[in-house]
PDB file of N, CA and C in Angstrom:
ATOM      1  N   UNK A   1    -132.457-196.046   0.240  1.00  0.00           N
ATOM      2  CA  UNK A   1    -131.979-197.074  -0.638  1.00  0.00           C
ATOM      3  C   UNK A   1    -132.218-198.445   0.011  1.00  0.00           C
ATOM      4  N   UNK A   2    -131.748-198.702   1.262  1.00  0.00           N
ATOM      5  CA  UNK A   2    -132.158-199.859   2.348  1.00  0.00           C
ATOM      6  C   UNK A   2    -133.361-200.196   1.934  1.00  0.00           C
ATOM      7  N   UNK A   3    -134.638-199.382   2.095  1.00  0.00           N
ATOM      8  CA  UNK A   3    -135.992-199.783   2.251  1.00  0.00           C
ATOM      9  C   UNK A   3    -136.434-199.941   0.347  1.00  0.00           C
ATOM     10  N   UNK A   4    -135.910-199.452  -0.506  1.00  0.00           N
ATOM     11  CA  UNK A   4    -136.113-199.736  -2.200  1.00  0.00           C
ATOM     12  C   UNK A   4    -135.032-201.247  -1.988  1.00  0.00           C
ATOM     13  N   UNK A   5    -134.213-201.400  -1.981  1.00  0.00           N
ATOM     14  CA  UNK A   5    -133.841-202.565  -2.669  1.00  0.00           C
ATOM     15  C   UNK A   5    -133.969-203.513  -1.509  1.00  0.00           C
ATOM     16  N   UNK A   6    -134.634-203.627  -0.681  1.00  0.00           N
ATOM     17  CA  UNK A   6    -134.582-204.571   0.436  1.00  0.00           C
ATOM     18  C   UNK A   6    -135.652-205.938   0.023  1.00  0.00           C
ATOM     19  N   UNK A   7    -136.973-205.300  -0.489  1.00  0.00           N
ATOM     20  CA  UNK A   7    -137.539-206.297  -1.485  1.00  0.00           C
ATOM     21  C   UNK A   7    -137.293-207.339  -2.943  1.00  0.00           C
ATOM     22  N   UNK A   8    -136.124-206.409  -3.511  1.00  0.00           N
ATOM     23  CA  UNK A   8    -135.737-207.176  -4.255  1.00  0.00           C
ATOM     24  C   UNK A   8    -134.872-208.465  -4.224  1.00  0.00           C
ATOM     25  N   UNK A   9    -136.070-209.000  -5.376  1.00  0.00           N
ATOM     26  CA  UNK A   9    -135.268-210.705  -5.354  1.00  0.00           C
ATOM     27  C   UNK A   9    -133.948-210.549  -5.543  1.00  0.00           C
ATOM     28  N   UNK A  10    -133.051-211.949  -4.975  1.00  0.00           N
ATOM     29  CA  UNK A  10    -131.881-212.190  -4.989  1.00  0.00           C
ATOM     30  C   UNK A  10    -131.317-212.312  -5.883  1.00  0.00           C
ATOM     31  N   UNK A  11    -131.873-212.393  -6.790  1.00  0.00           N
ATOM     32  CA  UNK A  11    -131.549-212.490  -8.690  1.00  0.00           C
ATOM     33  C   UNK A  11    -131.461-211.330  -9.498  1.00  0.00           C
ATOM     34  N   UNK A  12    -131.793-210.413  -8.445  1.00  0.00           N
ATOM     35  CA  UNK A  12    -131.597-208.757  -9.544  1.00  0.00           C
ATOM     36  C   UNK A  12    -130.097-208.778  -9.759  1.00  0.00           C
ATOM     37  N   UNK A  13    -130.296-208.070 -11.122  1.00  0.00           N
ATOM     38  CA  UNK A  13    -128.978-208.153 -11.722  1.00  0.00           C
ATOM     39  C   UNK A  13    -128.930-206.587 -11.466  1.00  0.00           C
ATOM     40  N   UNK A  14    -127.956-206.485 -10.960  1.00  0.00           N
ATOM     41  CA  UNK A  14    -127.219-204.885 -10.365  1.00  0.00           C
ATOM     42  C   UNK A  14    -126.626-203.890 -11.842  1.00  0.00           C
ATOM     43  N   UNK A  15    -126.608-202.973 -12.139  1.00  0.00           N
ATOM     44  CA  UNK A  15    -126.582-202.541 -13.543  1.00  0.00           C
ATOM     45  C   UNK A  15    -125.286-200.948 -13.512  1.00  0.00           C
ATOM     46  N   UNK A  16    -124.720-201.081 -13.753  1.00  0.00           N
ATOM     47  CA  UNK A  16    -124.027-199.321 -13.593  1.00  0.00           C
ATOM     48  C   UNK A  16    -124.189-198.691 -15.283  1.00  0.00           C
ATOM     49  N   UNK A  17    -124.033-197.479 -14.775  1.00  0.00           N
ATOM     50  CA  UNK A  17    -124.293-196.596 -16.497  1.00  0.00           C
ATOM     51  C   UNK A  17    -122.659-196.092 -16.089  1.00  0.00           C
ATOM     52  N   UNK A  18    -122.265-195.759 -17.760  1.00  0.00           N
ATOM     53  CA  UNK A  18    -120.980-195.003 -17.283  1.00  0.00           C
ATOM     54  C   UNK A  18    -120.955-194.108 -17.595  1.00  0.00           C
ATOM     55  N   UNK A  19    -122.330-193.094 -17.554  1.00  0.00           N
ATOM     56  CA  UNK A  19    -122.318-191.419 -17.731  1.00  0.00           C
ATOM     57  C   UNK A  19    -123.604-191.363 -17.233  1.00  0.00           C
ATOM     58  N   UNK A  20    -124.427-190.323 -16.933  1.00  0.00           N
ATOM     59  CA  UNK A  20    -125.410-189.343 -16.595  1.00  0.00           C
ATOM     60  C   UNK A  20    -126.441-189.973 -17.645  1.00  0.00           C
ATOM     61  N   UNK A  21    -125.711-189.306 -19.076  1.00  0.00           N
ATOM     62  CA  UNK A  21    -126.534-189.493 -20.199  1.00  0.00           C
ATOM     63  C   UNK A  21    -126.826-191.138 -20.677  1.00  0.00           C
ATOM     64  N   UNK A  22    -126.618-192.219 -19.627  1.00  0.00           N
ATOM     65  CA  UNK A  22    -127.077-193.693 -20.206  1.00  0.00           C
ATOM     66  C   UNK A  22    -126.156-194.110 -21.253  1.00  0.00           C
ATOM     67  N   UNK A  23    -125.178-193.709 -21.803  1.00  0.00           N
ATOM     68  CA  UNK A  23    -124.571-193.913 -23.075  1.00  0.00           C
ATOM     69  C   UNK A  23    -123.875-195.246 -23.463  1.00  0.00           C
ATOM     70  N   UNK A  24    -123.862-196.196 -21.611  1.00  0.00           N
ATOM     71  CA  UNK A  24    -123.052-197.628 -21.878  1.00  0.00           C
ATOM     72  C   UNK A  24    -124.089-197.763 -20.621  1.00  0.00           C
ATOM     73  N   UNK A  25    -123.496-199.240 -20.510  1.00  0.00           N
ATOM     74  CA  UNK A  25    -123.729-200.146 -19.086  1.00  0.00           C
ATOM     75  C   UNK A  25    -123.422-200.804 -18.575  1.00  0.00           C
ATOM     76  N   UNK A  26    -122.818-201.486 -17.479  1.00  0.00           N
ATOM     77  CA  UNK A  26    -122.116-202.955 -17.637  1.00  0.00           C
ATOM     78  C   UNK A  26    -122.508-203.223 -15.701  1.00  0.00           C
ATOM     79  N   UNK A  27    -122.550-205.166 -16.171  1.00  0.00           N
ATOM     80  CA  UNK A  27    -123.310-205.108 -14.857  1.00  0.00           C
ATOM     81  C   UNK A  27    -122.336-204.951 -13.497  1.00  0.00           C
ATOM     82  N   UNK A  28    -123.020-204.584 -12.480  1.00  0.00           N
ATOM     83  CA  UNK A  28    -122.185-204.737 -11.154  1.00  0.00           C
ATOM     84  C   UNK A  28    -120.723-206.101 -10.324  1.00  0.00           C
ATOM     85  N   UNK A  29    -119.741-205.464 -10.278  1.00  0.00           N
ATOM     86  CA  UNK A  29    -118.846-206.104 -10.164  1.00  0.00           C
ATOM     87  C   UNK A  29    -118.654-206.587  -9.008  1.00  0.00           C
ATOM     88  N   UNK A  30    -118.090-205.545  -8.168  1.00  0.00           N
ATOM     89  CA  UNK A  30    -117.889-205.754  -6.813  1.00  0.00           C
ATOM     90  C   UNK A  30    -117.610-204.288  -6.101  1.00  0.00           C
ATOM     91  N   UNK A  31    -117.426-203.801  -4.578  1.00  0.00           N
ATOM     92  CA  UNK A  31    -117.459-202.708  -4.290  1.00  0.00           C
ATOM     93  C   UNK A  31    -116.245-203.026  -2.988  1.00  0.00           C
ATOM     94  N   UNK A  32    -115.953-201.627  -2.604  1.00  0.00           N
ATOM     95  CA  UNK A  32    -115.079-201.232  -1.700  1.00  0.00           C
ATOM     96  C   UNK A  32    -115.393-200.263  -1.064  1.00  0.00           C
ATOM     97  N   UNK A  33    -115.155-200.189   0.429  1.00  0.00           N
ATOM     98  CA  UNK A  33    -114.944-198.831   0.848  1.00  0.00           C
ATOM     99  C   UNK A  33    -113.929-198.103   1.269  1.00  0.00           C
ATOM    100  N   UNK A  34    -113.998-196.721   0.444  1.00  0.00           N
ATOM    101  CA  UNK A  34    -112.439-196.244   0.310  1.00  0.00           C
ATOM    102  C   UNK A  34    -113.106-194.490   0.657  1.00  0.00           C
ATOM    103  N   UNK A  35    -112.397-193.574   0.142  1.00  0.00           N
ATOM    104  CA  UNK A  35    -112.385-192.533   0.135  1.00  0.00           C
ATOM    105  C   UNK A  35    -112.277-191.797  -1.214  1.00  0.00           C
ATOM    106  N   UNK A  36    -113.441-191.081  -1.311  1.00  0.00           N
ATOM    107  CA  UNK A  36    -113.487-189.993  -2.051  1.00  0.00           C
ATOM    108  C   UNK A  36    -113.090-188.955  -2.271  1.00  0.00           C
ATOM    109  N   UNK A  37    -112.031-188.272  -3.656  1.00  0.00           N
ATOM    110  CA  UNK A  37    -112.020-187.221  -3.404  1.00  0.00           C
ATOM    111  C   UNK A  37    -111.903-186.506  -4.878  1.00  0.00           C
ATOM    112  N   UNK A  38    -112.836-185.432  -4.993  1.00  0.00           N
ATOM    113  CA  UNK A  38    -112.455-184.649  -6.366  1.00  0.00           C
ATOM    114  C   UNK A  38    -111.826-184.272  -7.321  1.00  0.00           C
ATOM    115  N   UNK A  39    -111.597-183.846  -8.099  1.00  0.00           N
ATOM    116  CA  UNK A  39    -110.253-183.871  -8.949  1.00  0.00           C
ATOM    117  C   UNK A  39    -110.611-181.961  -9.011  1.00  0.00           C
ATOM    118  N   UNK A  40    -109.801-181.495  -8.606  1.00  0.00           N
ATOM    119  CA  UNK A  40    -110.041-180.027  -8.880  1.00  0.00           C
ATOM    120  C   UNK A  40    -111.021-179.275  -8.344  1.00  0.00           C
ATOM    121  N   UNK A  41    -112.245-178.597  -9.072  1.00  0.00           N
ATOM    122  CA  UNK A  41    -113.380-178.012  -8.530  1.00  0.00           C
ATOM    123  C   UNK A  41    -114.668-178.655  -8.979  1.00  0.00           C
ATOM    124  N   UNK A  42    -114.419-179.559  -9.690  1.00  0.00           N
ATOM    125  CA  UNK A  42    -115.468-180.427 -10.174  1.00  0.00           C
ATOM    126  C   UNK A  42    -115.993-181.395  -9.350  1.00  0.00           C
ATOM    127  N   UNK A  43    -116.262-181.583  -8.629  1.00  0.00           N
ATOM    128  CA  UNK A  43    -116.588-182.457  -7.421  1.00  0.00           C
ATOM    129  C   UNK A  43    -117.258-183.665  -8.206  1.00  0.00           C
ATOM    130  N   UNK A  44    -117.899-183.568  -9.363  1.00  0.00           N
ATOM    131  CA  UNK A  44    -118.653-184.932 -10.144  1.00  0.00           C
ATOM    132  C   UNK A  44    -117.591-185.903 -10.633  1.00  0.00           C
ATOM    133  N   UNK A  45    -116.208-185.256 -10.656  1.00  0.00           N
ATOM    134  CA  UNK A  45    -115.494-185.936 -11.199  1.00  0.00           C
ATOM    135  C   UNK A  45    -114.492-186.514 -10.333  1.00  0.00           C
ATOM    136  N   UNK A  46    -113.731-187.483  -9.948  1.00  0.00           N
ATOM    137  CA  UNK A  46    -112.626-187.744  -9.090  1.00  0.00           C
ATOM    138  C   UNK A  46    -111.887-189.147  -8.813  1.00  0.00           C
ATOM    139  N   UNK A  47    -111.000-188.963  -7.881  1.00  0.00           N
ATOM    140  CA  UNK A  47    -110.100-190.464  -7.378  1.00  0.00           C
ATOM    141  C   UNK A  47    -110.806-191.048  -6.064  1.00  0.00           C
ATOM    142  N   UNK A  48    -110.790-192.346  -6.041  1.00  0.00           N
ATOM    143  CA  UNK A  48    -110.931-193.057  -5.040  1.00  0.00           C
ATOM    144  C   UNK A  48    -110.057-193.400  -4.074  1.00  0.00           C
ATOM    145  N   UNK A  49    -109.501-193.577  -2.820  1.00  0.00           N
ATOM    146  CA  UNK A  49    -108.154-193.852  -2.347  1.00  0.00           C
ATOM    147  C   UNK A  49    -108.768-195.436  -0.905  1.00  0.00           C
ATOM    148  N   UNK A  50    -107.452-195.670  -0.733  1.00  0.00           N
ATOM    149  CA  UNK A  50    -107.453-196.777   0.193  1.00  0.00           C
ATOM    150  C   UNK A  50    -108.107-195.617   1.592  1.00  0.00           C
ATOM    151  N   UNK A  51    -108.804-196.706   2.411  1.00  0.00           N
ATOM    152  CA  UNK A  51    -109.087-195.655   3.838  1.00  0.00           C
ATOM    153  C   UNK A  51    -107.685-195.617   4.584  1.00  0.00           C
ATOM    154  N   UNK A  52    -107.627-194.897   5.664  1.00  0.00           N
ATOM    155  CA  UNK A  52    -106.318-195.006   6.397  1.00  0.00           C
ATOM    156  C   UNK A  52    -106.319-196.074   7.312  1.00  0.00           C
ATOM    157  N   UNK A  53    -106.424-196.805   7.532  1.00  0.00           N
ATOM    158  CA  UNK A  53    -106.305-198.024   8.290  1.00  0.00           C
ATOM    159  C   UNK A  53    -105.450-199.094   7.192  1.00  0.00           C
ATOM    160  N   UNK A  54    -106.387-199.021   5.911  1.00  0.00           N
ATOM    161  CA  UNK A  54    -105.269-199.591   4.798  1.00  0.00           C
ATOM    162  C   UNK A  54    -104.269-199.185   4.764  1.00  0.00           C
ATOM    163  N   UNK A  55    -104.262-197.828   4.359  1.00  0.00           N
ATOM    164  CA  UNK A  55    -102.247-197.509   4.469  1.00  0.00           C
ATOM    165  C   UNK A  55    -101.638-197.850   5.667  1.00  0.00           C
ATOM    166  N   UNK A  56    -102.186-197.349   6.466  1.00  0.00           N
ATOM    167  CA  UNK A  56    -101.475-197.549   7.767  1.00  0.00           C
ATOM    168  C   UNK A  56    -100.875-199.029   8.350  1.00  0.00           C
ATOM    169  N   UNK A  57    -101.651-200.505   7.496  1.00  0.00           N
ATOM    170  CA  UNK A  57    -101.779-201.351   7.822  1.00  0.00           C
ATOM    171  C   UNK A  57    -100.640-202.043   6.122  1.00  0.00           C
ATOM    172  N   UNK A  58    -100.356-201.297   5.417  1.00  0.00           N
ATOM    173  CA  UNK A  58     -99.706-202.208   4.104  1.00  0.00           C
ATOM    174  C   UNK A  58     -98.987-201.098   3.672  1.00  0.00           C
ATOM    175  N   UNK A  59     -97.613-201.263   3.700  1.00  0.00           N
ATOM    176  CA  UNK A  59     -96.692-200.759   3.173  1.00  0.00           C
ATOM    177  C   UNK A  59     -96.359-200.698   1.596  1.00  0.00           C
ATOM    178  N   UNK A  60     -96.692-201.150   0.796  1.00  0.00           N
ATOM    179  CA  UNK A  60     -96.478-201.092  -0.179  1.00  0.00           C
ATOM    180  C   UNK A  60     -97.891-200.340  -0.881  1.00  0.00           C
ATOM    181  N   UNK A  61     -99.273-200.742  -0.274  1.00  0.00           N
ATOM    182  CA  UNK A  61     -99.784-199.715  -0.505  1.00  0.00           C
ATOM    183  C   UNK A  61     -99.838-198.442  -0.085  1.00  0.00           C
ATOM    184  N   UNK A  62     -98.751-198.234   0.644  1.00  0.00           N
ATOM    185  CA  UNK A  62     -98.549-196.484   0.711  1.00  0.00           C
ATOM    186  C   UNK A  62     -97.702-195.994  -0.172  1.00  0.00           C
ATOM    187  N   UNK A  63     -96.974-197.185  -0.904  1.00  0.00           N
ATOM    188  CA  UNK A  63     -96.068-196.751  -1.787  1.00  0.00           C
ATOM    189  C   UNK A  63     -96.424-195.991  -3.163  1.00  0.00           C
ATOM    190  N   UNK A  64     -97.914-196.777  -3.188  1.00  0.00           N
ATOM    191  CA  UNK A  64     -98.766-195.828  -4.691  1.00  0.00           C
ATOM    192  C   UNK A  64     -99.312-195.012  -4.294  1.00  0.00           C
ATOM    193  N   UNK A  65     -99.244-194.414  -3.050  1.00  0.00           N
ATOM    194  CA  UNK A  65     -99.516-193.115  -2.813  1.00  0.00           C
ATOM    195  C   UNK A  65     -98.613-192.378  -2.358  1.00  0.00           C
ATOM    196  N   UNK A  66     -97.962-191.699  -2.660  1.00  0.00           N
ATOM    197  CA  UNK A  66     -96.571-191.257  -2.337  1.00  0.00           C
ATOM    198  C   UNK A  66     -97.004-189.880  -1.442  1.00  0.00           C
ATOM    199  N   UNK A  67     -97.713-189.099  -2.070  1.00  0.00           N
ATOM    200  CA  UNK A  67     -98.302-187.350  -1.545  1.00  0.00           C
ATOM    201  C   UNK A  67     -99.437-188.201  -0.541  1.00  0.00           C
ATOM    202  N   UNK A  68     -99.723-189.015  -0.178  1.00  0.00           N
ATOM    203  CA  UNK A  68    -101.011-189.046   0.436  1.00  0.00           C
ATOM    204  C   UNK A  68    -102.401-189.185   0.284  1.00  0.00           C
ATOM    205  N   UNK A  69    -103.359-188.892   0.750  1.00  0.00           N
ATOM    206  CA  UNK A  69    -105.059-188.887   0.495  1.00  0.00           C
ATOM    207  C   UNK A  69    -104.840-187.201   0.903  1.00  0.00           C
ATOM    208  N   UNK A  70    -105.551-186.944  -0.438  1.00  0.00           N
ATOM    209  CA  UNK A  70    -105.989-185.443  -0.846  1.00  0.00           C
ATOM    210  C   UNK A  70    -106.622-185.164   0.877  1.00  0.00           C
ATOM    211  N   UNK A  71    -106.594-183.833   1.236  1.00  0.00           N
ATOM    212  CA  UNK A  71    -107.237-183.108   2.600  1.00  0.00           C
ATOM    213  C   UNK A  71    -108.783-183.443   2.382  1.00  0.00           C
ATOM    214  N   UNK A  72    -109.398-183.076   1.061  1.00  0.00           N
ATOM    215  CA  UNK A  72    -110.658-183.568   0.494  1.00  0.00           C
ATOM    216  C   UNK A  72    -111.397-184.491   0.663  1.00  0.00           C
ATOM    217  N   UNK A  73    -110.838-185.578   0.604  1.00  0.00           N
ATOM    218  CA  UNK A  73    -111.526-186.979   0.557  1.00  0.00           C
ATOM    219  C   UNK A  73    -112.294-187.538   1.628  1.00  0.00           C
ATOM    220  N   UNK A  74    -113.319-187.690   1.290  1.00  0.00           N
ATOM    221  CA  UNK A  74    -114.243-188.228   2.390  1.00  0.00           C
ATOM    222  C   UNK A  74    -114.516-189.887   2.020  1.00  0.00           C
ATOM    223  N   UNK A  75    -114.755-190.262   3.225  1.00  0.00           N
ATOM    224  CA  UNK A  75    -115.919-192.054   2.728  1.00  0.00           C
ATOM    225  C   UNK A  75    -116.652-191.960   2.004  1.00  0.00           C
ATOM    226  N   UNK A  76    -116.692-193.050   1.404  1.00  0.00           N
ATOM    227  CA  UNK A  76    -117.068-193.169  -0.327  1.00  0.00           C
ATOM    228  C   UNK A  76    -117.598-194.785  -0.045  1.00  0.00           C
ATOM    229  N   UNK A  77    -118.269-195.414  -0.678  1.00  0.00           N
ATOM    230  CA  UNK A  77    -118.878-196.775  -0.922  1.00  0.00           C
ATOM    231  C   UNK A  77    -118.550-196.780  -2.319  1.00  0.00           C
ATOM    232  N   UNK A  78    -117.804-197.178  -3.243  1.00  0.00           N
ATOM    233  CA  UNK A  78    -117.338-197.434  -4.451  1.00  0.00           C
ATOM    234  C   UNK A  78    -117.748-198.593  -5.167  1.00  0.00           C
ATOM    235  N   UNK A  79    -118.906-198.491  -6.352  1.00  0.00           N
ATOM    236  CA  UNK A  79    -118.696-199.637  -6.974  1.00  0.00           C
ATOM    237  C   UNK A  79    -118.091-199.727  -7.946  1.00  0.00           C
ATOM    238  N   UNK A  80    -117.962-200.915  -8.832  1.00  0.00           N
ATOM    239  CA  UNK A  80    -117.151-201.115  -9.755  1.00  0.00           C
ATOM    240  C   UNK A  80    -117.620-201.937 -10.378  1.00  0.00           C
ATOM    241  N   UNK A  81    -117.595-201.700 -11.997  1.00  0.00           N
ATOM    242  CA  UNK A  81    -118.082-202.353 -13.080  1.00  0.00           C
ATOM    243  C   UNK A  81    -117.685-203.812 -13.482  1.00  0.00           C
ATOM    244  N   UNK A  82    -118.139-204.667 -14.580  1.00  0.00           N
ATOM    245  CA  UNK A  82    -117.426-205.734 -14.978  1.00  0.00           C
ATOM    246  C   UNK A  82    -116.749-205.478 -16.082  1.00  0.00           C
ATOM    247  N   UNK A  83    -117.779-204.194 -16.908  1.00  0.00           N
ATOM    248  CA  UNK A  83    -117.004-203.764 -17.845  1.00  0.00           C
ATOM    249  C   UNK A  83    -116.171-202.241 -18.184  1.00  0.00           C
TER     250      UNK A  83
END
């Protein structure tokens, strides 16, 4: 991915789909890195969580996590839409 978008001009407009099948689009918002983790056995599908240095570091965000970060969850690079 480094060596594909490393040429591109500074003006590319960043694009997300919000399914497989192309069915919407909306352009790139902003990103985080958090943790990944599945919802069930579906692994395509799932929650994002704060890393542990965040909880560990803000009390009130441990408060919206009450059970924790799933055993599951790995590092994740998360983006996020505008729309």
């Amino acid at each position: 991915m480094r060596r594909d978008w490393a040429g591109l001009p500074g003006t590319t407009l960043v694009v997300l789909s919000s399914d497989v099948e192309g069915n919407s689009f909306s352009p790139f918002s902003t990103y985080s890195r958090s943790q990944y983790a599945p919802l069930g056995a579906n692994d395509l599908v799932g929650e994002a969580y704060p890393l542990p240095e965040e909880l560990e570091q803000d009390a009130e965000l441990r408060e919206l996590y009450p059970g924790g970060v799933p055993d599951t969850a790995v590092p994740a690079l998360v983006l996020y839409p505008l729309g």
